[in-house]
N, C-alpha and C. Protein backbone atom coordinates (compact mmCIF):
# COMPACT_ATOMS: atom_id res chain seq x y z
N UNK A 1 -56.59 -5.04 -11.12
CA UNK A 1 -56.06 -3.76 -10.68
C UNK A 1 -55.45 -3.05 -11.88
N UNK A 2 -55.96 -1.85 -12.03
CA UNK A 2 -55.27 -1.15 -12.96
C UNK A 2 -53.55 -0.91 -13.20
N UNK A 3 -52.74 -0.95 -14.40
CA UNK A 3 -51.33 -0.52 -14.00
C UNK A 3 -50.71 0.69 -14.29
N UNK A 4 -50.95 1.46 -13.24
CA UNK A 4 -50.41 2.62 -12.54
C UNK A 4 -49.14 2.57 -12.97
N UNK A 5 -48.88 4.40 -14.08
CA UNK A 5 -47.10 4.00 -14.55
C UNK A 5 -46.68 5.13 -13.41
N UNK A 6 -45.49 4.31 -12.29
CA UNK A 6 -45.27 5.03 -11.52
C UNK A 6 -43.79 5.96 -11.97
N UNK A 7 -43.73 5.71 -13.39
CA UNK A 7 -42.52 6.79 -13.91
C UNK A 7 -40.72 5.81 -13.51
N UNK A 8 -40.11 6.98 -13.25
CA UNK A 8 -39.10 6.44 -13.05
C UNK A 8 -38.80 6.90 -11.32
N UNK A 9 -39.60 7.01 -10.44
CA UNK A 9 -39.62 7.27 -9.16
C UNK A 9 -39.50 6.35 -8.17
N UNK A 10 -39.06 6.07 -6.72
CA UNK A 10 -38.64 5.44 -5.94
C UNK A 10 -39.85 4.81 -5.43
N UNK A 11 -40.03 3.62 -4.89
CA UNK A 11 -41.46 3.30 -4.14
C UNK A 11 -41.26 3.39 -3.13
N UNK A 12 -40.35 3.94 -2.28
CA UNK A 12 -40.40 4.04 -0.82
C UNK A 12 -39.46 5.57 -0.78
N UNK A 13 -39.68 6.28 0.46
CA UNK A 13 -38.55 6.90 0.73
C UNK A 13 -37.42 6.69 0.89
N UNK A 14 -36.05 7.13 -0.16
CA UNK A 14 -35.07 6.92 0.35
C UNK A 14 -34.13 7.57 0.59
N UNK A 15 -32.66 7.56 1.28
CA UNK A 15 -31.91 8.33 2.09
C UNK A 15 -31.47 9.40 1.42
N UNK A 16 -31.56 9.43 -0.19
CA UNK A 16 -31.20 10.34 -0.85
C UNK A 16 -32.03 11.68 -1.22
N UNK A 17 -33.61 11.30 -1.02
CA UNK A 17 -34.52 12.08 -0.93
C UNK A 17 -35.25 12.09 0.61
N UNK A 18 -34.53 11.67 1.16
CA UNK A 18 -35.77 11.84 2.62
C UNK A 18 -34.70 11.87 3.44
N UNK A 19 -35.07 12.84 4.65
CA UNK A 19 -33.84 13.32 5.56
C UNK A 19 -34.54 13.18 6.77
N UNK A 20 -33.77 12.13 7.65
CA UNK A 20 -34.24 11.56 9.10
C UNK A 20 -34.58 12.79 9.92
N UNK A 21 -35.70 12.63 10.71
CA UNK A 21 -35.67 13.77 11.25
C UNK A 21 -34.26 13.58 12.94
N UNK A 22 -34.03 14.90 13.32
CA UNK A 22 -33.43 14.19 14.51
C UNK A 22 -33.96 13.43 15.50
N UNK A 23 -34.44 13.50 15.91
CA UNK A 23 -35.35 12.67 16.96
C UNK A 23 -34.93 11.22 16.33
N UNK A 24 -34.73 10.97 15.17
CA UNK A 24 -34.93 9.79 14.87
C UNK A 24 -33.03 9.22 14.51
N UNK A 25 -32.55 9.85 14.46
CA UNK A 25 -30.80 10.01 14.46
C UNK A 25 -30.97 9.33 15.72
N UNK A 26 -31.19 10.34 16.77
CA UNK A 26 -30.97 9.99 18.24
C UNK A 26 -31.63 8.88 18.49
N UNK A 27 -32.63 8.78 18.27
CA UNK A 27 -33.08 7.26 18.68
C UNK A 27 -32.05 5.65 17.60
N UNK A 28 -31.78 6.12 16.88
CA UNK A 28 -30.63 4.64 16.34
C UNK A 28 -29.36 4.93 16.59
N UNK A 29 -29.17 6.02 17.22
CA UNK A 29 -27.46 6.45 17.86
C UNK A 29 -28.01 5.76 19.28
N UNK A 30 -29.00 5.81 20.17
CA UNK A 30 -29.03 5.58 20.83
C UNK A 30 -28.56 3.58 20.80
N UNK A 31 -29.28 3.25 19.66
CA UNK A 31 -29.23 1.82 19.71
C UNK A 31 -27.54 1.44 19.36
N UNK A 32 -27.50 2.22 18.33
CA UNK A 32 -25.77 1.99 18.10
C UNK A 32 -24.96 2.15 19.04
N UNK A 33 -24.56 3.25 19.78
CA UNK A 33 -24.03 3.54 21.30
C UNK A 33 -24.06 1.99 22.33
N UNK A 34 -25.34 1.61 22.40
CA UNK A 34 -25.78 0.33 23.22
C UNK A 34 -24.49 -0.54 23.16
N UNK A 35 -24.72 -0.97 21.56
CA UNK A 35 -23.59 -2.18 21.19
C UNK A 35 -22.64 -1.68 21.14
N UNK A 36 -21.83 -0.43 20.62
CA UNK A 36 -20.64 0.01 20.85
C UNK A 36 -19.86 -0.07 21.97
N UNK A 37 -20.52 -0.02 23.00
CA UNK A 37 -19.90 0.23 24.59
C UNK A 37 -19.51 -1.10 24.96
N UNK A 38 -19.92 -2.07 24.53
CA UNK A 38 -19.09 -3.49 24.37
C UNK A 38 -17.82 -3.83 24.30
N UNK A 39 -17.22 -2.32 22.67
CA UNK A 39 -16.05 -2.65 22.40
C UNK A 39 -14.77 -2.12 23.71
N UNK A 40 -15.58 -0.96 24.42
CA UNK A 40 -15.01 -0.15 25.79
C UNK A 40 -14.91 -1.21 26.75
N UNK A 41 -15.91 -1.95 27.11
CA UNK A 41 -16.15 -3.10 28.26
C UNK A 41 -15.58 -4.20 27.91
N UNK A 42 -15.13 -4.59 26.94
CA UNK A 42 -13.98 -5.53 26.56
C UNK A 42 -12.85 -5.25 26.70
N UNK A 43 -12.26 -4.44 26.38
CA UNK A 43 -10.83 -4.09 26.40
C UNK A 43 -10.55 -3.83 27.97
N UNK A 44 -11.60 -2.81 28.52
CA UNK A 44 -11.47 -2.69 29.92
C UNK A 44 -11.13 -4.17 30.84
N UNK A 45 -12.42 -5.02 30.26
CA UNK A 45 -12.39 -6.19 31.49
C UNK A 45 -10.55 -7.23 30.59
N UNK A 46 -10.12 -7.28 29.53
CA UNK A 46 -8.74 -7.61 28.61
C UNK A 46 -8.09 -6.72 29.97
N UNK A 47 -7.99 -5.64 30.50
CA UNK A 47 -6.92 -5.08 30.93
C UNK A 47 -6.90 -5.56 32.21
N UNK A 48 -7.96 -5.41 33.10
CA UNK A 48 -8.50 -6.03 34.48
C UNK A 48 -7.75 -7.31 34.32
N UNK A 49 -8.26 -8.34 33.65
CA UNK A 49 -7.56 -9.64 33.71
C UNK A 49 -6.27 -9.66 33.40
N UNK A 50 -5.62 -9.16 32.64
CA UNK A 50 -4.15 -9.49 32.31
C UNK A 50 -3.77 -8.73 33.33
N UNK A 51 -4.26 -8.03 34.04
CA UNK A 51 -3.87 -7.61 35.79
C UNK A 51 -3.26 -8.69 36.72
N UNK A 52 -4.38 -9.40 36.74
CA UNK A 52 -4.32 -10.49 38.00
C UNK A 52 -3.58 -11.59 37.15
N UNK A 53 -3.05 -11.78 36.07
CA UNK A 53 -3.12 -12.96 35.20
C UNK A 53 -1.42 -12.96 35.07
N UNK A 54 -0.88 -11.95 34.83
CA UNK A 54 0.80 -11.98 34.62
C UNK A 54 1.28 -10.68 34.74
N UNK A 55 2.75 -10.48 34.89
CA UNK A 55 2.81 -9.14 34.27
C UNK A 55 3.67 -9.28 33.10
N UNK A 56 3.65 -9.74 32.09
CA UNK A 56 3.80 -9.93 30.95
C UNK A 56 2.73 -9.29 30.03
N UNK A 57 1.45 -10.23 30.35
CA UNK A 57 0.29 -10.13 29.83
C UNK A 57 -0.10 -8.43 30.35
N UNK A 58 -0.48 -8.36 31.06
CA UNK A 58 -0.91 -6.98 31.78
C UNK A 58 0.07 -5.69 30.83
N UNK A 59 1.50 -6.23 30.66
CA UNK A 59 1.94 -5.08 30.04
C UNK A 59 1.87 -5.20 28.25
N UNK A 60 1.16 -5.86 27.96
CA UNK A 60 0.52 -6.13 26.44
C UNK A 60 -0.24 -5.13 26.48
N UNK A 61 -1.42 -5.45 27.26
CA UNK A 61 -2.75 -5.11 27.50
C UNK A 61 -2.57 -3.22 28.26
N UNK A 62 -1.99 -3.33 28.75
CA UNK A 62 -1.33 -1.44 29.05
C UNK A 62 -1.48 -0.92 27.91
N UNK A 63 -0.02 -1.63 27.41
CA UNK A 63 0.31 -1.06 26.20
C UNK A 63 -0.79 -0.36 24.82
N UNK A 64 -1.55 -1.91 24.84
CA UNK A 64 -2.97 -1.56 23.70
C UNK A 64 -3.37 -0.16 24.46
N UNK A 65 -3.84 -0.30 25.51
CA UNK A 65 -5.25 0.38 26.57
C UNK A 65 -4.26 2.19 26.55
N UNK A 66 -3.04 2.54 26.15
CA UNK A 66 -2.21 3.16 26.06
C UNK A 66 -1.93 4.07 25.16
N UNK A 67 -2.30 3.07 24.07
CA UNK A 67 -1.97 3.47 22.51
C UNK A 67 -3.16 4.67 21.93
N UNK A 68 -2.70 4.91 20.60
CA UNK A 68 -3.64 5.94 20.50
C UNK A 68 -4.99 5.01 20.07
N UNK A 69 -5.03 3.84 19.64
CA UNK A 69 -6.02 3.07 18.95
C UNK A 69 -6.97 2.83 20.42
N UNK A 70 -6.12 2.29 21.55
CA UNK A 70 -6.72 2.07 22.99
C UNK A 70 -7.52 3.81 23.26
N UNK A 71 -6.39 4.67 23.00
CA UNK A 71 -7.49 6.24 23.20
C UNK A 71 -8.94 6.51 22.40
N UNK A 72 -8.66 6.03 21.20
CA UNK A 72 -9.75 6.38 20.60
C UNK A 72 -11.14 5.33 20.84
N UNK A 73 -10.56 3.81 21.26
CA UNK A 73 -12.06 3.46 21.83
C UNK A 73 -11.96 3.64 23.10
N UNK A 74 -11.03 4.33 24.27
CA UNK A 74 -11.81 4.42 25.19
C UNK A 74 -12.87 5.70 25.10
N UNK A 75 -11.78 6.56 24.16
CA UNK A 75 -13.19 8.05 24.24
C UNK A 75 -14.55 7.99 23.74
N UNK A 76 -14.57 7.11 22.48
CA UNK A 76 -15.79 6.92 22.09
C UNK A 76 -16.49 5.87 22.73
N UNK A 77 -16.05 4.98 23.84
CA UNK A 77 -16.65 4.49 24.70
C UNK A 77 -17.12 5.59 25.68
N UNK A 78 -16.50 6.37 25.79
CA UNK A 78 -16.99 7.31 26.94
C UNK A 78 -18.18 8.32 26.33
N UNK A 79 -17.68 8.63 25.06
CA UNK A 79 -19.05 9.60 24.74
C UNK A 79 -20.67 8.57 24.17
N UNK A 80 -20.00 6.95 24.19
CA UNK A 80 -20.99 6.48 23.79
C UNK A 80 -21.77 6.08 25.45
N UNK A 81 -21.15 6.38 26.29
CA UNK A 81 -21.59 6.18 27.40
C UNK A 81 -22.71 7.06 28.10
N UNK A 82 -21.92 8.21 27.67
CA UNK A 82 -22.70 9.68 28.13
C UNK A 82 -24.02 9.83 26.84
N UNK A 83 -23.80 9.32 25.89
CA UNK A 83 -25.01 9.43 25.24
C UNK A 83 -26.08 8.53 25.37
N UNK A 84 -26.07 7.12 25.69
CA UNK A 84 -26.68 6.13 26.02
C UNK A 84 -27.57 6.78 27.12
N UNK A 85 -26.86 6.95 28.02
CA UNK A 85 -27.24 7.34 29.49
C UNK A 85 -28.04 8.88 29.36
N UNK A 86 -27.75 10.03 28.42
CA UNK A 86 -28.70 10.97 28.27
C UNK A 86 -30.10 10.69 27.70
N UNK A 87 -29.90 9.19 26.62
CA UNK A 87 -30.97 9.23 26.25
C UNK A 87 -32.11 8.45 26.98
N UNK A 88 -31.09 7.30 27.45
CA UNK A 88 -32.23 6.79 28.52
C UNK A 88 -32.89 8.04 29.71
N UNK A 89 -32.46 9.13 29.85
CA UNK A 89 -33.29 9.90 30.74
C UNK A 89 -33.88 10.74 29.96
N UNK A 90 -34.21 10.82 28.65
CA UNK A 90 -34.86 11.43 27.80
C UNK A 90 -36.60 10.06 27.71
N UNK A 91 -35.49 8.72 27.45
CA UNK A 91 -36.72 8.12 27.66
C UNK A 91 -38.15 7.66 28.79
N UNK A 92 -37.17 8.14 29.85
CA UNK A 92 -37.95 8.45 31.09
C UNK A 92 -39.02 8.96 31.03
N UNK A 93 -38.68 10.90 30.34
CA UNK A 93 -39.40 11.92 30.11
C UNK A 93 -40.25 11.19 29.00
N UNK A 94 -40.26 10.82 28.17
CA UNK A 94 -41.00 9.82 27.17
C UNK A 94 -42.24 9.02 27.53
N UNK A 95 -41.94 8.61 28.81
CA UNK A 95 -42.76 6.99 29.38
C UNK A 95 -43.99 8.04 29.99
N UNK A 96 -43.60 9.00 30.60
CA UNK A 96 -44.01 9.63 31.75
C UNK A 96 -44.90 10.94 31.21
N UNK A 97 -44.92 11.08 29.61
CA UNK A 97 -45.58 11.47 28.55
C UNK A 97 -45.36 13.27 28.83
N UNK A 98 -43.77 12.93 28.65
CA UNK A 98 -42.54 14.87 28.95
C UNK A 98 -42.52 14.79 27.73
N UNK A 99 -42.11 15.57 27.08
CA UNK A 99 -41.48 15.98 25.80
C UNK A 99 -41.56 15.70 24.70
N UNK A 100 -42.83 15.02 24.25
CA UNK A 100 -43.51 14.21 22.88
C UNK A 100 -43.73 15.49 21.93
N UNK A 101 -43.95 16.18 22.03
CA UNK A 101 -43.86 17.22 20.81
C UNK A 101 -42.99 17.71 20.03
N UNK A 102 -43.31 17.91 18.77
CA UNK A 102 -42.14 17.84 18.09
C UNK A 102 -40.89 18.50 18.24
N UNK A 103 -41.12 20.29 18.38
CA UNK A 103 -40.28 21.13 18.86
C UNK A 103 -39.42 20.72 19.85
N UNK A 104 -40.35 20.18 21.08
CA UNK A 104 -39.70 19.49 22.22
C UNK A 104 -38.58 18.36 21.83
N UNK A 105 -38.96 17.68 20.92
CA UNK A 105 -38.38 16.02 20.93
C UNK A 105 -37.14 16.53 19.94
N UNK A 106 -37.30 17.85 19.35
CA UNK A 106 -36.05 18.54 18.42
C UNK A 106 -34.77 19.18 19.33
N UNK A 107 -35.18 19.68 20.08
CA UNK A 107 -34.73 20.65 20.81
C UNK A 107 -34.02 19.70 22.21
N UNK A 108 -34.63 18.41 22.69
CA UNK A 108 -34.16 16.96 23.62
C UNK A 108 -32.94 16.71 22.91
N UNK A 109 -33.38 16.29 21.21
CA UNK A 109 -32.42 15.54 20.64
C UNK A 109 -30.75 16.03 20.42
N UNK A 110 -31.17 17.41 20.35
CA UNK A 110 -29.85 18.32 20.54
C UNK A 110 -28.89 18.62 21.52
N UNK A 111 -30.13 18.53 22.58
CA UNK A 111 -29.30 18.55 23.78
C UNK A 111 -28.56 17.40 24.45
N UNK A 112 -28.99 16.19 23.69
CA UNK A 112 -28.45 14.84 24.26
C UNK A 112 -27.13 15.01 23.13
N UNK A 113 -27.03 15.28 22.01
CA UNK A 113 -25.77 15.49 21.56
C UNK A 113 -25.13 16.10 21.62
N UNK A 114 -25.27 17.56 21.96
CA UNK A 114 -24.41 18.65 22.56
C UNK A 114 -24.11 17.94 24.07
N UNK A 115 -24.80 17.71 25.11
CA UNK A 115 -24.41 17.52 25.90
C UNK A 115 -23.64 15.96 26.11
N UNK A 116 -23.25 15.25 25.43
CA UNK A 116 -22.92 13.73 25.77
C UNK A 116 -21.21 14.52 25.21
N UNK A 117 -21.21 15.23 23.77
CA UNK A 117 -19.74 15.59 23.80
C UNK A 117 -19.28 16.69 24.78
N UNK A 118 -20.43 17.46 25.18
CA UNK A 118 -19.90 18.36 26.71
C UNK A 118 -19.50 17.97 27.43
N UNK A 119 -19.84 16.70 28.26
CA UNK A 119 -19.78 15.75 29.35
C UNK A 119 -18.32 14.76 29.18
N UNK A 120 -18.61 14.20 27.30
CA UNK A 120 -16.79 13.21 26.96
C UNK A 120 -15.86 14.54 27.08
N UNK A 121 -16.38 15.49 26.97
CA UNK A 121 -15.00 16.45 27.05
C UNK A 121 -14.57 17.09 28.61
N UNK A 122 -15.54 17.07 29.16
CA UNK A 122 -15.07 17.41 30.73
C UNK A 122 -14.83 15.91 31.19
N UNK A 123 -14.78 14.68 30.75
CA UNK A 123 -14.44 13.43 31.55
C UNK A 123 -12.92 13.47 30.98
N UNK A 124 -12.39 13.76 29.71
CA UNK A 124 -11.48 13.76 29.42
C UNK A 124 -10.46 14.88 29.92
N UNK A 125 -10.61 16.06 30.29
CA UNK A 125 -10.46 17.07 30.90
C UNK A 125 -10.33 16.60 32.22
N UNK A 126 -10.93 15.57 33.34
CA UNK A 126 -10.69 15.58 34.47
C UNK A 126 -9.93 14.25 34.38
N UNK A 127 -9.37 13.14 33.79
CA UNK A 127 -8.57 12.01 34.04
C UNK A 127 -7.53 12.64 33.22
N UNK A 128 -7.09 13.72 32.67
CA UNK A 128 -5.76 13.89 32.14
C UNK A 128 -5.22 15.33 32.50
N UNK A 129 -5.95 15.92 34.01
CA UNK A 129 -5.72 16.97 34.36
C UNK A 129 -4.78 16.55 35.68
């Protein structure tokens, strides 16, 4: 095989020259979101149990679930919730061969992120109203 001087250039695309398209954001937010909502469903089921368990314990577990550190993963549990859940009905439209075009799959991807912080902001709006 001949040796090809490929200069001083990258052999693959990388993040510094190649820009994800969205469609493709949303699809590994989607996967990230997945495992994130773990850290929400832990602390939740930590609070549930130190419920039934003491009230010692229970008022630990308030306290965290209380704090601003407890606020900030329950919200991003919540918007990772609302995004999970937009995209699985994006993937619906997907299976069912809706919205595969590009424009389309641009214009989905936006709306699952505009709308998942539309949705954490009216959930937050109705439990502190």
């Amino acid at each position: 095989m001949a040796d090809v001087n490929r200069g001083n250039r990258p052999l693959s695309p990388h993040l510094q020259v190649y820009r994800l398209p969205i469609p493709a954001v949303t699809s590994i937010l989607t996967r990230i979101t997945g495992h994130a909502l773990v850290a929400g469903i832990v602390l939740l089921v930590w609070w549930l149990l130190s419920a039934v368990t003491s009230p010692g314990a229970f008022a630990v577990a308030d306290w965290v679930v209380r704090s601003w550190i407890g606020f900030i993963v329950l919200t991003g549990s919540a918007w990772a919730l609302w995004f999970h859940a937009l995209s699985g009905i994006r993937h619906l439209f997907y299976d069912a061969g809706i919205g595969l075009e590009i424009d389309e799959a641009k214009r989905n991807s936006w709306a699952i992120i505009i709308g998942s912080v539309v949705l954490t902001l009216l959930t937050l709006i109705i439990f502190f109203i």
